[in-house]
Protein backbone atom coordinates (compact mmCIF):
# COMPACT_ATOMS: atom_id res chain seq x y z
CA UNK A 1 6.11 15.71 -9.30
CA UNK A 2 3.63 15.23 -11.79
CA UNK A 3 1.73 12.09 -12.79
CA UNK A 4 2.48 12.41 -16.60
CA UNK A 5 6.27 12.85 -15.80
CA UNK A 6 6.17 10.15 -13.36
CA UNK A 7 5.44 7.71 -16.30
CA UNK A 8 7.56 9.33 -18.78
CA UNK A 9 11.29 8.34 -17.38
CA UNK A 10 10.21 5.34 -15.17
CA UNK A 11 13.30 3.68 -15.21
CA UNK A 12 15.17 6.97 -13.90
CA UNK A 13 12.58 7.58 -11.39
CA UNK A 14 11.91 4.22 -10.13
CA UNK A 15 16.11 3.95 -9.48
CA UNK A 16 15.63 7.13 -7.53
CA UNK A 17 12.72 5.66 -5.32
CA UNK A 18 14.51 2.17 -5.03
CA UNK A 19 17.21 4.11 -3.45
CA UNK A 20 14.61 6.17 -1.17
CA UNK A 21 12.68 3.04 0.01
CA UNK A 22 16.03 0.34 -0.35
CA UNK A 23 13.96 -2.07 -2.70
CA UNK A 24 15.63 -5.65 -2.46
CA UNK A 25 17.64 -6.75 -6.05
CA UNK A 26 15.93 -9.23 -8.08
CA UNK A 27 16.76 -12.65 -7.82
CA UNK A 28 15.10 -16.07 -8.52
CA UNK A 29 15.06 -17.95 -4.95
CA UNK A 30 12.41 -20.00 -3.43
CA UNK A 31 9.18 -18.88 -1.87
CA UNK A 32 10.16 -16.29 0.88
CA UNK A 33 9.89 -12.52 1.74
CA UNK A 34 13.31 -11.00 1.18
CA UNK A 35 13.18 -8.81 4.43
CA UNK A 36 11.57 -8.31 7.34
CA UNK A 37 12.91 -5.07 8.46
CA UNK A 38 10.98 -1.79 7.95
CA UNK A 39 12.75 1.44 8.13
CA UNK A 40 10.53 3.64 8.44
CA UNK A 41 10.70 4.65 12.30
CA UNK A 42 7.98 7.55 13.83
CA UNK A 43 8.77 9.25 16.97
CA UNK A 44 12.34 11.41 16.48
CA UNK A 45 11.11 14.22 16.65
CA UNK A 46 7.50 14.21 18.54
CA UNK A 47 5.47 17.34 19.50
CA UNK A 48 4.78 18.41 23.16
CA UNK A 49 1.42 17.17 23.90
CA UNK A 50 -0.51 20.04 26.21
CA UNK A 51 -4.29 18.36 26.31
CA UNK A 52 -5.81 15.80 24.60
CA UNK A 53 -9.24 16.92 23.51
CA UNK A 54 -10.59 14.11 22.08
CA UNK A 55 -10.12 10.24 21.23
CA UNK A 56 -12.19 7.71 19.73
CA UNK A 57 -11.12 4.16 19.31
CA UNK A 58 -12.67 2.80 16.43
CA UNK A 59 -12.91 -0.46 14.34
CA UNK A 60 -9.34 -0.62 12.51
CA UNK A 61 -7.52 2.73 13.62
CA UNK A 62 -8.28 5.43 16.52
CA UNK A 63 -9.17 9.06 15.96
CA UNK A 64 -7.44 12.12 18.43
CA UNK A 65 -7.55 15.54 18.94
CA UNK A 66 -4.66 17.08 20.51
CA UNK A 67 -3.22 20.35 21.78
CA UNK A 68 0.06 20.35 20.78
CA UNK A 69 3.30 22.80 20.64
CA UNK A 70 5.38 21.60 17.57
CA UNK A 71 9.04 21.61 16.83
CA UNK A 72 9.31 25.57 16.03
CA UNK A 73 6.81 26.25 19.77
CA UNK A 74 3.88 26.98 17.38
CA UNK A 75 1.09 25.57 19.39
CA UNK A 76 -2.20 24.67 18.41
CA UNK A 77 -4.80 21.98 18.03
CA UNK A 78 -4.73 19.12 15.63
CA UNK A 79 -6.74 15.86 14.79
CA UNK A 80 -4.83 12.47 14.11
CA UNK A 81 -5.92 9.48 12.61
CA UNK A 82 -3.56 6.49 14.47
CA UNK A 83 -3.64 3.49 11.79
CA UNK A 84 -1.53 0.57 12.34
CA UNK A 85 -0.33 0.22 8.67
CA UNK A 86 -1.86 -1.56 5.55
CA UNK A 87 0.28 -3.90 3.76
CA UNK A 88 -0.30 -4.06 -0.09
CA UNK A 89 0.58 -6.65 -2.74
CA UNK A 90 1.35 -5.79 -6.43
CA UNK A 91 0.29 -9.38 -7.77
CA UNK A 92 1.62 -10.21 -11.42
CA UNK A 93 0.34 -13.32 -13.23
CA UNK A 94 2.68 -15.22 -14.94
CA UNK A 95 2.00 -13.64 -18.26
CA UNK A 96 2.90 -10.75 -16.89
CA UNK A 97 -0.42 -9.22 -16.11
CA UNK A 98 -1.19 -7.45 -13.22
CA UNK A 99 -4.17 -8.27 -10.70
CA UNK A 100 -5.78 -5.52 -8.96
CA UNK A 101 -9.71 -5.11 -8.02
CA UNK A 102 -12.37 -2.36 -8.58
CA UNK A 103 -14.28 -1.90 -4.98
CA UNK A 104 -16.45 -0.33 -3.85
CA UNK A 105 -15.51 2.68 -0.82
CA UNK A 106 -17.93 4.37 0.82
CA UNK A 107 -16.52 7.26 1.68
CA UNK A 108 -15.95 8.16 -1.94
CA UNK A 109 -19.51 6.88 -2.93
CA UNK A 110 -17.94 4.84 -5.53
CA UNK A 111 -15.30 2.17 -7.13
CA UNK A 112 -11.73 2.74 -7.31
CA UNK A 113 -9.31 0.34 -8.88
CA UNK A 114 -6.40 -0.79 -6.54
CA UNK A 115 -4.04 -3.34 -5.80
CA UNK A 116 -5.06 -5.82 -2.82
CA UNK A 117 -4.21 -4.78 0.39
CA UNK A 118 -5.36 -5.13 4.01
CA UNK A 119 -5.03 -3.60 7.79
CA UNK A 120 -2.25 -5.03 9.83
CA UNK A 121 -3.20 -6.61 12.71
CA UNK A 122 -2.10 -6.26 16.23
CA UNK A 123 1.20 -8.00 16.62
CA UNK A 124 1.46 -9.35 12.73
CA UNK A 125 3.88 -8.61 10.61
CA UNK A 126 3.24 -6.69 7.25
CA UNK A 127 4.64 -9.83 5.42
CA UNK A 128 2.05 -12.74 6.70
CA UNK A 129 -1.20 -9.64 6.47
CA UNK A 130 -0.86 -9.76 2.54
CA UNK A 131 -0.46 -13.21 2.18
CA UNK A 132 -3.90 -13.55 3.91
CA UNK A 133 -5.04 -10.76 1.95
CA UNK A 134 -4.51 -11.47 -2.17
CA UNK A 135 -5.93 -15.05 -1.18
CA UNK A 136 -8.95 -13.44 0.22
CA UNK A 137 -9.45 -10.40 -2.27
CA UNK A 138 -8.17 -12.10 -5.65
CA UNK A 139 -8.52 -15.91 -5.20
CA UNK A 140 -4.64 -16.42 -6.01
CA UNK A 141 -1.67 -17.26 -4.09
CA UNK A 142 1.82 -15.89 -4.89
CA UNK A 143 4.90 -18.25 -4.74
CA UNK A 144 7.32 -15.69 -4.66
CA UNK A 145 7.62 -12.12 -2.72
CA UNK A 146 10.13 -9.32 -3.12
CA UNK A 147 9.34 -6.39 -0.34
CA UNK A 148 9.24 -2.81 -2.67
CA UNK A 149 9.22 -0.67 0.02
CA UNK A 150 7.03 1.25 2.45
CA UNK A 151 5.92 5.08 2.44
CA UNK A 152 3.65 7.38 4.42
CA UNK A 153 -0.25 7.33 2.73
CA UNK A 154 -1.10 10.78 4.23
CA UNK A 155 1.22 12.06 6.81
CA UNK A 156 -0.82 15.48 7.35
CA UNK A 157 -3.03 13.87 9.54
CA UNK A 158 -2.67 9.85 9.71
CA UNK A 159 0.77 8.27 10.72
CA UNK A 160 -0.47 5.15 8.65
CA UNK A 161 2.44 3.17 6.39
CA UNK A 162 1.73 1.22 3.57
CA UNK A 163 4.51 -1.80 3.18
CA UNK A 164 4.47 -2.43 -0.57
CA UNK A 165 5.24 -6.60 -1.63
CA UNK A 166 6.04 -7.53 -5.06
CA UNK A 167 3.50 -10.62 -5.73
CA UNK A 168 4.78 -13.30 -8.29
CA UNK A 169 4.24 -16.70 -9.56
CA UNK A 170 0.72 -16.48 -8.83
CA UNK A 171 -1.75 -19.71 -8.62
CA UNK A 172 -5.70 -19.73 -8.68
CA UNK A 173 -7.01 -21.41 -5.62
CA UNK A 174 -9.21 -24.29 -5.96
CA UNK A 175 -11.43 -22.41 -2.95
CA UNK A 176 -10.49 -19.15 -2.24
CA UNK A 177 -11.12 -17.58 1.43
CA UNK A 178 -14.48 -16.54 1.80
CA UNK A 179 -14.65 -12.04 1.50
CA UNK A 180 -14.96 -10.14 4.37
CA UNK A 181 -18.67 -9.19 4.30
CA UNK A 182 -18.46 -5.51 3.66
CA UNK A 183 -16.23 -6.34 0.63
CA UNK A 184 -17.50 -5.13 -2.58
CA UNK A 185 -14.86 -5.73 -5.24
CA UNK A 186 -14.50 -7.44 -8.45
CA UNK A 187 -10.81 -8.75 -10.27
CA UNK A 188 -9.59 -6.96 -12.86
CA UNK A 189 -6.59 -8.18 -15.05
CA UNK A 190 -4.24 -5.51 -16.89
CA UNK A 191 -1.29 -5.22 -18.56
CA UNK A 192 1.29 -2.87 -16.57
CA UNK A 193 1.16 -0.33 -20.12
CA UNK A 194 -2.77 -0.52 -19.47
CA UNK A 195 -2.89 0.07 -15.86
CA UNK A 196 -0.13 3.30 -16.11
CA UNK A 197 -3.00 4.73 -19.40
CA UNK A 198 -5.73 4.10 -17.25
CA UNK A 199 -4.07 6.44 -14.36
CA UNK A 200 -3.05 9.07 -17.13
CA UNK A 201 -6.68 8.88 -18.10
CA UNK A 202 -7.60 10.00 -14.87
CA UNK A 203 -9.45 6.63 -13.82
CA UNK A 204 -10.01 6.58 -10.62
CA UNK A 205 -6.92 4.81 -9.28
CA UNK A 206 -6.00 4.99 -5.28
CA UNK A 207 -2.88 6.50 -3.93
CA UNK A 208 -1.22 3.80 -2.58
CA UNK A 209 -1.78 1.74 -5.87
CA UNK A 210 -0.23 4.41 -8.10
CA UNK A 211 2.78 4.67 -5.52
CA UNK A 212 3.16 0.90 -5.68
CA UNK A 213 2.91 0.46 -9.22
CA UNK A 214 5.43 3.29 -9.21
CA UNK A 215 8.40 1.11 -7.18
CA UNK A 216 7.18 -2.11 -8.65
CA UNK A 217 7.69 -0.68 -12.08
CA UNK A 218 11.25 -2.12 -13.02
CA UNK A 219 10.61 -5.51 -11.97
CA UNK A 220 7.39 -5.61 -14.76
CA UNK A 221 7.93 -6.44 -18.38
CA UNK A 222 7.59 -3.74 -20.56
């Protein structure tokens, strides 16, 4: 689907992808996550592996190179990234704004605007990684969650999963958690009608924040 017509019919889409991704209802209870169970399972229908070429265990996900014989017997080699999942937050202020932050990424040699997220750590639930993470990357804290959903961020060659939160009721910290020192970012504060003209402008948005924005998108004011 296109970008433009993703925007053009949100409401329609955004019913269609609450479906895909079961998005919780709204509701106005205390300070919780509304689920804890992710869906998205890997593994039903795995590849025979032949060899393994290569692997390299890096800082926050490993690297592979496989011989493999897929589904249909075509075999062949093929490089993996294996990520443990990023959980995201799409933080809205109380006036409705949202807060998302322009950093910098080296591998693009430049600054990309995108919600805060972070890598899950061994063992830690999705849930309790981006309630570290908007304290440390924003200097708020949200009072109330609502899980959006969770998708694949490149399934051609990373099984990575982004678990997308709903961020609301947000407080400034009196002393937010010091940055993790290759951080480069900066907060910026947009309406949702700013943030969806800024991606139809071809700003440099990321991915995972246009997806998110996507299934937060009937829970925003208009």
């Amino acid at each position: 689907m296109h970008l433009a017509a993703a925007f053009i019919a949100p409401t329609a889409i955004s019913k269609f992808c609450c479906k895909m991704f079961r998005c919780p209802p709204i509701d106005g209870t205390a300070v919780r996550f509304l689920s804890k169970t992710y869906t998205m399972a890997l593994g039903r229908e795995p590849p025979q592996l032949l060899k393994q070429r290569l692997f390299y265990r890096g800082r926050k996900f490993d690297f592979e190179v496989n011989r493999l014989r897929l589904p249909n017997r075509v075999e062949g080699d093929w490089e993996c990234i294996r990520h443990p999942g990023g959980a995201l937050a799409v933080p809205v202020t109380p006036e409705g704004k949202l807060v998302l932050v322009r950093q910098y990424r080296f591998a693009v040699q430049g600054r990309l605007l995108e919600f805060p997220a972070g890598t899950v750590e061994p063992d830690e639930d999705p849930a309790e990684t981006i309630k570290r993470e908007i304290e440390e990357e924003t200097g708020y804290r949200a009072q109330q969650w609502k899980k959006l959903g969770e998708f694949f961020l490149a399934p051609g060659y990373s099984d990575e999963i982004i678990y997308a939160f709903l961020a609301q009721d947000l407080e400034p910290l009196d002393t937010p958690p010091s940055q993790d020192a290759d951080e480069d970012m900066e907060t910026v504060l947009l309406t949702p009608q700013e943030l969806e003209q800024a991606i139809l402008d071809g700003e440099p948005v990321d991915a995972k924040s246009i997806s998110s924005f996507l299934l937060a998108r009937p829970f925003l004011q208009s």
